[in-house]
N, C-alpha and C. Protein backbone atom coordinates (compact mmCIF):
# COMPACT_ATOMS: atom_id res chain seq x y z
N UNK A 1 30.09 -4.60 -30.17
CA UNK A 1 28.79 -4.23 -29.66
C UNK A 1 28.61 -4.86 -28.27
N UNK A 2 28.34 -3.98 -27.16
CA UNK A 2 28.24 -4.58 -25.74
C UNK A 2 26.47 -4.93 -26.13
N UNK A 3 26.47 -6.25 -24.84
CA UNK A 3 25.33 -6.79 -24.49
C UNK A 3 24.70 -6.43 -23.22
N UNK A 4 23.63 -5.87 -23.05
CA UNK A 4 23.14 -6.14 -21.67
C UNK A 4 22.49 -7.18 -21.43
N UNK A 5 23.20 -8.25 -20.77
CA UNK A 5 23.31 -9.54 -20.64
C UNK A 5 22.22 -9.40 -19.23
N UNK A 6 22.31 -8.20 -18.34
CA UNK A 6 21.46 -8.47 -16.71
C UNK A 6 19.91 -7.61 -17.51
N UNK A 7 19.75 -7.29 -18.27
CA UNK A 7 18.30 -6.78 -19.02
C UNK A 7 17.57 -7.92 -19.58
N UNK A 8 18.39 -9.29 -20.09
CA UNK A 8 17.84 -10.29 -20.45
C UNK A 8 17.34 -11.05 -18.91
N UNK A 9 18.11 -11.08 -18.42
CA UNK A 9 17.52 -11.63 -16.87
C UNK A 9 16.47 -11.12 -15.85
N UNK A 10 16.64 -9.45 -16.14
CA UNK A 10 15.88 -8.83 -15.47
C UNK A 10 14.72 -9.28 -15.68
N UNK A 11 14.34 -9.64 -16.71
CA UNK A 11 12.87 -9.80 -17.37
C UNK A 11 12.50 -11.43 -17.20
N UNK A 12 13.38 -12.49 -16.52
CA UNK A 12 13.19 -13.75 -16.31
C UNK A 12 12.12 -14.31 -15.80
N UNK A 13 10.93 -14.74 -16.04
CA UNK A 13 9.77 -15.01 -15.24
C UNK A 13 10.01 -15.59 -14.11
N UNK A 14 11.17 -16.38 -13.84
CA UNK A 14 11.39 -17.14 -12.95
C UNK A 14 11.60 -16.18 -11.47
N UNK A 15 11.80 -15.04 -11.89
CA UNK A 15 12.26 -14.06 -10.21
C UNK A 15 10.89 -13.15 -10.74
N UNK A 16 9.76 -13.38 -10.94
CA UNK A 16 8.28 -13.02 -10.88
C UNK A 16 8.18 -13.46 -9.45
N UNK A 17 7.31 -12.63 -8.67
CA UNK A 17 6.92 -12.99 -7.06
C UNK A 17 5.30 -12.87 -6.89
N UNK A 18 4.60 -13.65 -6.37
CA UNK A 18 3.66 -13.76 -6.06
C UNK A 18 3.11 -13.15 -4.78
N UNK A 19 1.90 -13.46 -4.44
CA UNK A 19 1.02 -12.91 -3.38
C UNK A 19 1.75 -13.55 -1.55
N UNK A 20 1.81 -14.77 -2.53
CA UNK A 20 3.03 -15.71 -1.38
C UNK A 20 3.55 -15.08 -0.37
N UNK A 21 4.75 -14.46 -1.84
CA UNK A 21 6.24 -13.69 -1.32
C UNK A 21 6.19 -12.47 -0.43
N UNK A 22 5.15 -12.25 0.19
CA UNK A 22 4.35 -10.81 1.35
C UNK A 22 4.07 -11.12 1.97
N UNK A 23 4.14 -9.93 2.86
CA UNK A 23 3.43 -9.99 4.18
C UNK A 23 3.09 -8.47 4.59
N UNK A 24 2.52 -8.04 5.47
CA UNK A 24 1.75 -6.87 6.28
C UNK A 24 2.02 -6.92 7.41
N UNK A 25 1.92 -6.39 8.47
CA UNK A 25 2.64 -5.68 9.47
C UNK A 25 1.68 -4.80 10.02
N UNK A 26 1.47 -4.58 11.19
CA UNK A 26 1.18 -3.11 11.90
C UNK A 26 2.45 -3.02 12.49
N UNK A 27 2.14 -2.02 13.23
CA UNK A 27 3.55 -1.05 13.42
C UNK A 27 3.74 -1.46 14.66
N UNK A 28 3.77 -2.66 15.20
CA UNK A 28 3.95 -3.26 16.08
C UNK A 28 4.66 -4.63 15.87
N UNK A 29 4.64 -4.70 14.65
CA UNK A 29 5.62 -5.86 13.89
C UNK A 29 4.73 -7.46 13.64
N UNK A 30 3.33 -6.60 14.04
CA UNK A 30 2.77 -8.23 14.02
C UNK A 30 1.36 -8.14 12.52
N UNK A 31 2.45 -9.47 12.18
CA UNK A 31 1.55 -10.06 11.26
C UNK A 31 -0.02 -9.76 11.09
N UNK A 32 -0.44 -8.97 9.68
CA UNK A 32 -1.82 -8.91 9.98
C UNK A 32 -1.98 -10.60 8.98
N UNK A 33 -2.13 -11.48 9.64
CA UNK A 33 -2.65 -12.67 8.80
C UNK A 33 -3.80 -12.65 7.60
N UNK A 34 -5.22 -11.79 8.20
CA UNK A 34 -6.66 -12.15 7.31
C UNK A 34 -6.32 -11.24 6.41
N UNK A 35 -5.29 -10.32 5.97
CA UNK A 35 -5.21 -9.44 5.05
C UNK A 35 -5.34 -10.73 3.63
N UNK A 36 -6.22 -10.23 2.86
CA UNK A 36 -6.57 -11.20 1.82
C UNK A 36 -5.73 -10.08 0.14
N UNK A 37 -5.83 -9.05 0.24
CA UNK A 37 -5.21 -8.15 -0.40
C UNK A 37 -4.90 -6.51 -0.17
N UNK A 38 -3.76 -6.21 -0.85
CA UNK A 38 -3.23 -4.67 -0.31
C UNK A 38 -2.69 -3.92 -1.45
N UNK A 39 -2.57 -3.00 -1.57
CA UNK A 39 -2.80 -2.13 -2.28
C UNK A 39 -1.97 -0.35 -1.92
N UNK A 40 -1.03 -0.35 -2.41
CA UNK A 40 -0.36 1.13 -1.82
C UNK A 40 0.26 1.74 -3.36
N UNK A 41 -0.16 3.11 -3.38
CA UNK A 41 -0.61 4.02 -4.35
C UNK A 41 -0.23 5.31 -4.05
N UNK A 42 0.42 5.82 -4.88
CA UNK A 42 0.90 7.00 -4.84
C UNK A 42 0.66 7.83 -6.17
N UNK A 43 -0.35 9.00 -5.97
CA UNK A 43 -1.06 9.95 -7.45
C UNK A 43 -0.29 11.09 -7.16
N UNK A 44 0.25 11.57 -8.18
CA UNK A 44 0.83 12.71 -8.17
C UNK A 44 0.36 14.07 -8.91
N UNK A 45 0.42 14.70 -8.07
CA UNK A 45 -0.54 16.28 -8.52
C UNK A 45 0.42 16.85 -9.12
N UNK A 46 -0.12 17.62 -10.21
CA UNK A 46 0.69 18.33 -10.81
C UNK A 46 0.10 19.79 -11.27
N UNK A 47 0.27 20.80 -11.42
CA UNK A 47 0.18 21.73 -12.35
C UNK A 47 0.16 22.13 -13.59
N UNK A 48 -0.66 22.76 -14.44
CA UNK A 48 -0.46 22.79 -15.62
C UNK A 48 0.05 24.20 -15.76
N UNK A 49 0.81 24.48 -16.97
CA UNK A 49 1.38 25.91 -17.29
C UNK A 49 1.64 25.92 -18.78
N UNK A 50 1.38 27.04 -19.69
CA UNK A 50 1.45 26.79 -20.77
C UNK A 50 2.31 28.07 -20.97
N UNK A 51 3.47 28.39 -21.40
CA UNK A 51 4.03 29.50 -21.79
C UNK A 51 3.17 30.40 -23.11
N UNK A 52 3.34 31.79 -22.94
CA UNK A 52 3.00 32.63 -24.04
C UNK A 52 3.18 32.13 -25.38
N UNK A 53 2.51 31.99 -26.46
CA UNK A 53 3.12 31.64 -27.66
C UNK A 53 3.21 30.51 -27.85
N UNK A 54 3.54 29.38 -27.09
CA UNK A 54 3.89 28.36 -27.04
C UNK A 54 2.35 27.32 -27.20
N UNK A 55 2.33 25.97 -27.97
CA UNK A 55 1.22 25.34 -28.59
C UNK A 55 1.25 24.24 -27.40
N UNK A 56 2.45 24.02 -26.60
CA UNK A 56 2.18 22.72 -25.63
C UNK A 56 2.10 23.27 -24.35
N UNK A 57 0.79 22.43 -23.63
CA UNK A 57 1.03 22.70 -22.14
C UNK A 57 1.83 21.95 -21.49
N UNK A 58 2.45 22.35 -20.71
CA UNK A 58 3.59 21.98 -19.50
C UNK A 58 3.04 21.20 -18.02
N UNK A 59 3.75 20.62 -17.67
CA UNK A 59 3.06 20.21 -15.91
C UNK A 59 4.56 20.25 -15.18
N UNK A 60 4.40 20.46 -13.90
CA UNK A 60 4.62 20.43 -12.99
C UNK A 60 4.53 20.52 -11.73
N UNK A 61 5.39 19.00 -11.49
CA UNK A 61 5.06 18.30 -9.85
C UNK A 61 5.04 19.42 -8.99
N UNK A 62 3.36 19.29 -7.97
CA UNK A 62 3.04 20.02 -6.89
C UNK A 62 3.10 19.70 -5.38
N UNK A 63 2.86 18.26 -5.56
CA UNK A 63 2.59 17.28 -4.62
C UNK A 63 2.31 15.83 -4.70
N UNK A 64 2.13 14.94 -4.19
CA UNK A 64 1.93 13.86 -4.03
C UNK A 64 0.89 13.07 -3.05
N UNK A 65 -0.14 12.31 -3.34
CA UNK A 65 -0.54 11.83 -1.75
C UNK A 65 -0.56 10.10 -1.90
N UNK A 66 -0.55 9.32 -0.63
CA UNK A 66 -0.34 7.74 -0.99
C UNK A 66 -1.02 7.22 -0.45
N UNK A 67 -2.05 6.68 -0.80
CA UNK A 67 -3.38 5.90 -0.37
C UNK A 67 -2.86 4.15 -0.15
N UNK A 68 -3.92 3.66 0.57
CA UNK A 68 -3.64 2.28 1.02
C UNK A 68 -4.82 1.32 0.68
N UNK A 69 -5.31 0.82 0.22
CA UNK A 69 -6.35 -0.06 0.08
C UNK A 69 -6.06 -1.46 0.50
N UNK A 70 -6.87 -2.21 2.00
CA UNK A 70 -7.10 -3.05 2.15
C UNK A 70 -8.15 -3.76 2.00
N UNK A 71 -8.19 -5.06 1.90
CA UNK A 71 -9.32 -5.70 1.86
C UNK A 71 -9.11 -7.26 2.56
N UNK A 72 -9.80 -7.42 3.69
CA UNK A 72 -9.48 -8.42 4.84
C UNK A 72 -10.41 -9.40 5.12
N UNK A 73 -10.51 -10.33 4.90
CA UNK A 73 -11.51 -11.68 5.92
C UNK A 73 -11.54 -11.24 7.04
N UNK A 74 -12.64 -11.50 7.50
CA UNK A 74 -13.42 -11.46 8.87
C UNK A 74 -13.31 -12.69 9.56
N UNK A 75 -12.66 -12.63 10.25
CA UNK A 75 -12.36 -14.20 11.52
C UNK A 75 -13.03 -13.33 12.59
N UNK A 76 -12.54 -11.98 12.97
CA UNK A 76 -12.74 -11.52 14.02
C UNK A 76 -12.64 -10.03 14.00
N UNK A 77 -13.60 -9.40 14.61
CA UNK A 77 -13.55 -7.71 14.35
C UNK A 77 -11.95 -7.09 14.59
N UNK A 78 -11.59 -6.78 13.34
CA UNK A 78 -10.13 -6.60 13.52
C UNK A 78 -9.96 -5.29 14.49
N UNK A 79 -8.61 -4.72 14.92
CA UNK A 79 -8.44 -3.54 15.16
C UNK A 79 -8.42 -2.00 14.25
N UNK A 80 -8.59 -2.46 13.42
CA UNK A 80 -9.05 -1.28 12.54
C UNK A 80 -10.35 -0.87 13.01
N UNK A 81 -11.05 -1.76 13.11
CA UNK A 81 -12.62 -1.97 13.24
C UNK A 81 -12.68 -1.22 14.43
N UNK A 82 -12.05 -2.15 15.51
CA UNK A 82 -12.36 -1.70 16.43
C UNK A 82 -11.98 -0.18 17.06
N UNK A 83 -11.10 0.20 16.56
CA UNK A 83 -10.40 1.68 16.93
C UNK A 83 -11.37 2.63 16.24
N UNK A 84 -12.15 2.43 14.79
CA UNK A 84 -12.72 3.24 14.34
C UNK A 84 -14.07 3.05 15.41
N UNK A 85 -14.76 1.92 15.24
CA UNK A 85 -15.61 2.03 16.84
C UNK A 85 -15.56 3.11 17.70
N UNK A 86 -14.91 2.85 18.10
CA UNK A 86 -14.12 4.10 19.32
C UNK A 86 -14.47 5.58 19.34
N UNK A 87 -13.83 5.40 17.93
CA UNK A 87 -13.71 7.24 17.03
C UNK A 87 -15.34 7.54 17.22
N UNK A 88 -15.97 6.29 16.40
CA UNK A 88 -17.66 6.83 15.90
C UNK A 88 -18.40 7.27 17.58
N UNK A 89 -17.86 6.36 18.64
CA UNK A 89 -18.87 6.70 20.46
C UNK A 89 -17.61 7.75 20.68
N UNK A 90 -16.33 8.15 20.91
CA UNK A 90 -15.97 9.13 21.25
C UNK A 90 -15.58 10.20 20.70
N UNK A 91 -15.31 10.06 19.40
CA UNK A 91 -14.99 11.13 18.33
C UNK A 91 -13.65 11.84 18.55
N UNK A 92 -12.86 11.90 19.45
CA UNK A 92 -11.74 13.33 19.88
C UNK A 92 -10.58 13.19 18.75
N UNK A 93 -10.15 11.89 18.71
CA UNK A 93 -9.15 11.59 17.61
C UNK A 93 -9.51 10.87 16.74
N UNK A 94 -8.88 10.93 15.36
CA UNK A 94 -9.00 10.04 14.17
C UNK A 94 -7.70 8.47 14.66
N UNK A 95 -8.18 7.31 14.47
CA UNK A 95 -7.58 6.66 14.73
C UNK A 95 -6.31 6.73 13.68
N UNK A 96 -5.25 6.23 14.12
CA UNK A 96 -3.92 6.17 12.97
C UNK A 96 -3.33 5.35 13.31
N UNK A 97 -2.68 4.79 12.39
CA UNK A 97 -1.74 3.87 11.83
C UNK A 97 -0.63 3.67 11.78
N UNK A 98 0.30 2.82 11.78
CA UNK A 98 1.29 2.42 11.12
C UNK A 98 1.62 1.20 10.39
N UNK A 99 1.89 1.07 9.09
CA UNK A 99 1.64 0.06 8.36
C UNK A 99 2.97 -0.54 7.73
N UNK A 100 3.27 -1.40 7.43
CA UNK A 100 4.47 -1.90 6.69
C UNK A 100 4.07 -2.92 5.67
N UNK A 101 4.95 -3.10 4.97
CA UNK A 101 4.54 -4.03 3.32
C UNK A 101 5.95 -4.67 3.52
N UNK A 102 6.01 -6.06 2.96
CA UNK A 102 7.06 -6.68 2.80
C UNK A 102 7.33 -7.76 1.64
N UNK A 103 7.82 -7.17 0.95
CA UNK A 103 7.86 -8.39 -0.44
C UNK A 103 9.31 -9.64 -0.17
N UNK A 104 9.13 -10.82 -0.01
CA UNK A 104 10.29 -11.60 0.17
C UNK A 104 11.34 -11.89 -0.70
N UNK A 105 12.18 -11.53 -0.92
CA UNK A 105 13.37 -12.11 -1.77
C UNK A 105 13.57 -13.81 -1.98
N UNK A 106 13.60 -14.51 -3.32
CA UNK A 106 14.67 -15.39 -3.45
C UNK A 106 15.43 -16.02 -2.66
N UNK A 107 16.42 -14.54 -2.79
CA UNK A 107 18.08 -14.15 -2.50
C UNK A 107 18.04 -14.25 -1.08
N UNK A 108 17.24 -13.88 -0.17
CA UNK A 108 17.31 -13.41 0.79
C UNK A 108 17.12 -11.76 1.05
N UNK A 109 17.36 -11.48 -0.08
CA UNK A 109 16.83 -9.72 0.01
C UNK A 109 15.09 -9.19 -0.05
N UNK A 110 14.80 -8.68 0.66
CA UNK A 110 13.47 -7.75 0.40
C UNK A 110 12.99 -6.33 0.10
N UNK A 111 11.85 -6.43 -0.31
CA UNK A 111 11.15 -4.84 -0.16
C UNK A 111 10.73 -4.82 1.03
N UNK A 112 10.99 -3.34 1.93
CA UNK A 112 10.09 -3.18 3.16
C UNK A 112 9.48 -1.76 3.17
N UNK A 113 8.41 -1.41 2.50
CA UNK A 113 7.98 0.03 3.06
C UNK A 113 7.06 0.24 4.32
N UNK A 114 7.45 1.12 4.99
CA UNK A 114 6.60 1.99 6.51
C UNK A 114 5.72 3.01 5.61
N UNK A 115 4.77 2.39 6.13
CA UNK A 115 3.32 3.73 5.90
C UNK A 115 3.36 4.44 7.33
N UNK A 116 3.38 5.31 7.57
CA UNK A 116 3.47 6.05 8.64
C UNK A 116 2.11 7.23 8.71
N UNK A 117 1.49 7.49 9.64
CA UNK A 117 0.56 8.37 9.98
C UNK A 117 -0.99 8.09 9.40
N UNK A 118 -0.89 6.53 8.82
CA UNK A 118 -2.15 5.95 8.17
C UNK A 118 -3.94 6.47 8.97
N UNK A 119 -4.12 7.31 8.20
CA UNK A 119 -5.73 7.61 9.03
C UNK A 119 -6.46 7.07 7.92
N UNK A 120 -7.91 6.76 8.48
CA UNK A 120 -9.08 6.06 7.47
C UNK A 120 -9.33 7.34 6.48
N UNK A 121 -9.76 7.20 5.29
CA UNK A 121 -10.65 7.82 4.35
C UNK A 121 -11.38 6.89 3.10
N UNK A 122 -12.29 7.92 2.66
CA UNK A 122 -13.14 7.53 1.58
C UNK A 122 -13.66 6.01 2.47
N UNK A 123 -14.44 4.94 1.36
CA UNK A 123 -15.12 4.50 2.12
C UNK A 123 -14.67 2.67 3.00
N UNK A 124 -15.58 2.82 4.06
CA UNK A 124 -15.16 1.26 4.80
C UNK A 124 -16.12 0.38 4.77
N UNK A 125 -15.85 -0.95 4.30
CA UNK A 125 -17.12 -1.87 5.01
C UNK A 125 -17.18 -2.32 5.89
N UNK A 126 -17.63 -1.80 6.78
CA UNK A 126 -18.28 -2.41 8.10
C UNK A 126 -18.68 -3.71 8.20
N UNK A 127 -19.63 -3.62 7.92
CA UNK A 127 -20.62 -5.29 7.46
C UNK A 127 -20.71 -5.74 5.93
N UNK A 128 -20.14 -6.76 5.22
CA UNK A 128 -20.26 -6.35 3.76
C UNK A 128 -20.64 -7.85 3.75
N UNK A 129 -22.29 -8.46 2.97
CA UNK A 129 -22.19 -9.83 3.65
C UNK A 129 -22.34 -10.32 2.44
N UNK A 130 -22.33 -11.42 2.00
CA UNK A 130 -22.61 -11.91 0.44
C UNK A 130 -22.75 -13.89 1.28
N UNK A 131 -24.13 -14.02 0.99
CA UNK A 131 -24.49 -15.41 1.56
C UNK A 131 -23.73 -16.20 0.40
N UNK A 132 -23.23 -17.52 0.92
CA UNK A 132 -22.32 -18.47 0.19
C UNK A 132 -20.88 -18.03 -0.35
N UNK A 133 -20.06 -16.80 0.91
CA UNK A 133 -19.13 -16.66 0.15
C UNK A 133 -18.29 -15.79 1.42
N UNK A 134 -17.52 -15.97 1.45
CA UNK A 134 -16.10 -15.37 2.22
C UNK A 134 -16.42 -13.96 2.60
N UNK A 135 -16.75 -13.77 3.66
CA UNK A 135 -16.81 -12.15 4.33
C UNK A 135 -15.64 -11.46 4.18
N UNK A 136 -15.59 -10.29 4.03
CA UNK A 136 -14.54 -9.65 4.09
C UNK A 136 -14.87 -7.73 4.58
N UNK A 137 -13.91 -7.20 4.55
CA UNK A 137 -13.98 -5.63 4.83
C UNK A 137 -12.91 -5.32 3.89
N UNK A 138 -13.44 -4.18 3.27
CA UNK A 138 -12.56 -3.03 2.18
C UNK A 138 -12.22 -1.73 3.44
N UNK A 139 -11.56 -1.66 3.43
CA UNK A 139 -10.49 -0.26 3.97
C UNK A 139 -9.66 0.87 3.29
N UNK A 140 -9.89 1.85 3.53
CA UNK A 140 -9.24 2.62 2.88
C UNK A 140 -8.20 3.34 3.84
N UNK A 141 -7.18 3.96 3.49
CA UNK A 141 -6.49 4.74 4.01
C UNK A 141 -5.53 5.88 3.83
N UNK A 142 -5.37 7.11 4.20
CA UNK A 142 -4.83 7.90 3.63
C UNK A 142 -3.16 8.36 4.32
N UNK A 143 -2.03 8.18 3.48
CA UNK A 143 -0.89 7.88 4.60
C UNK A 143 -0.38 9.39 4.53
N UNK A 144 -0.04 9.84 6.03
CA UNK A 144 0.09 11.64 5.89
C UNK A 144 1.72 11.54 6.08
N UNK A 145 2.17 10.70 6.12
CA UNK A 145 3.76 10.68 5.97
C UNK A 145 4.62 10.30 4.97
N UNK A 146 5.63 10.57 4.15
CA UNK A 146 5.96 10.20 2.85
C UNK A 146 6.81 8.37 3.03
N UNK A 147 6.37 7.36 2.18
CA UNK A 147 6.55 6.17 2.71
C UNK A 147 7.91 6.34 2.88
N UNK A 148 8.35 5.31 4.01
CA UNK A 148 9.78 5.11 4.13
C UNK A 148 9.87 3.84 3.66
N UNK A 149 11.19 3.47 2.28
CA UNK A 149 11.25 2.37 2.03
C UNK A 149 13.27 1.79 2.38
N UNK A 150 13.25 1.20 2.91
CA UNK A 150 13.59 0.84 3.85
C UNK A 150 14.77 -0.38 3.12
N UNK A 151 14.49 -1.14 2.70
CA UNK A 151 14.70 -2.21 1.93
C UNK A 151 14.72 -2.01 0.79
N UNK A 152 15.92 -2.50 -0.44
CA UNK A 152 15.30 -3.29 -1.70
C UNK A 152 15.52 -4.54 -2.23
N UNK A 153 14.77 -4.74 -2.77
CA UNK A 153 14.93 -6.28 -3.48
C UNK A 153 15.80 -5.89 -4.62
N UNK A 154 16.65 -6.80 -4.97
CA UNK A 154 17.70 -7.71 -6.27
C UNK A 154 17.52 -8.72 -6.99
N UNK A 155 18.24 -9.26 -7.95
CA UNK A 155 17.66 -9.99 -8.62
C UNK A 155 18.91 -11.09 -8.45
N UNK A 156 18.50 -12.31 -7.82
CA UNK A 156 19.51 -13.21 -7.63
C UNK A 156 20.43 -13.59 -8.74
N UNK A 157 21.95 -13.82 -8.01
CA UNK A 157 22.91 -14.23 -9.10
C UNK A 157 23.18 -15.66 -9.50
């Protein structure tokens, strides 16, 4: 009887990664620091179809879309902020994005995905104030390019 001896490891708490082990990026390679949490999501649309006769309905994949949810401390009106600014006194373009995620390896290996074509949707906080407690802004974003992931992480030997 063979063992899968790397299924017992896979599952090792010890190569569990934390909030630590990340980082964020604009597409300029620089550190968004106040990012306090992030969030990238991908819902997949599907179709339903039920053949003649047949008692089960069926699905099938139509599409996909991949949303971004940030949520950031306020040190300073970030550039999100400020580009949507912009949009609201000039309106001509939707501001966009480029975003990257980076999970750190152990090993030395990482995750790296590119969000590419990131425009705002659904809703933003502008001003979100709560007296006796850490300001922050919720962001949303909708990515019109399919992520590029770039990198993967392993599980050290």
């Amino acid at each position: 009887m063979a063992h899968n001896l790397r299924g017992l490891y896979d599952k090792d708490a010890r190569y569990a990664y934390s909030g630590k082990d990340a980082s964020i990026f604009d597409g300029d390679g620089n550190l968004l620091s106040t990012v306090e949490s992030w969030q990238a999501q991908v819902t997949f649309n599907n179709a339903k179809y039920q053949p003649v006769g047949s008692p089960i309905v069926q699905e099938f994949l139509t599409g996909y879309e991949v949303t971004i949810a940030v949520t950031q401390y306020i040190v300073e009106d970030s550039d999100f902020i400020k580009q949507a600014a912009d949009f609201f006194t000039n309106g001509r373009h939707s501001p966009m994005w480029t975003l990257s995620s980076v999970i750190h390896g152990y090993n030395g290996t990482e995750s790296r995905l590119n969000f590419i074509d990131c425009v705002p949707t659904g809703q933003w906080d502008l001003h979100n104030i709560t007296v006796g407690d850490i300001l922050r802004h919720t962001l949303n974003f909708h990515v019109n390019q399919p992520p590029d992931l770039q990198k993967f992480l392993t599980v050290p030997n």
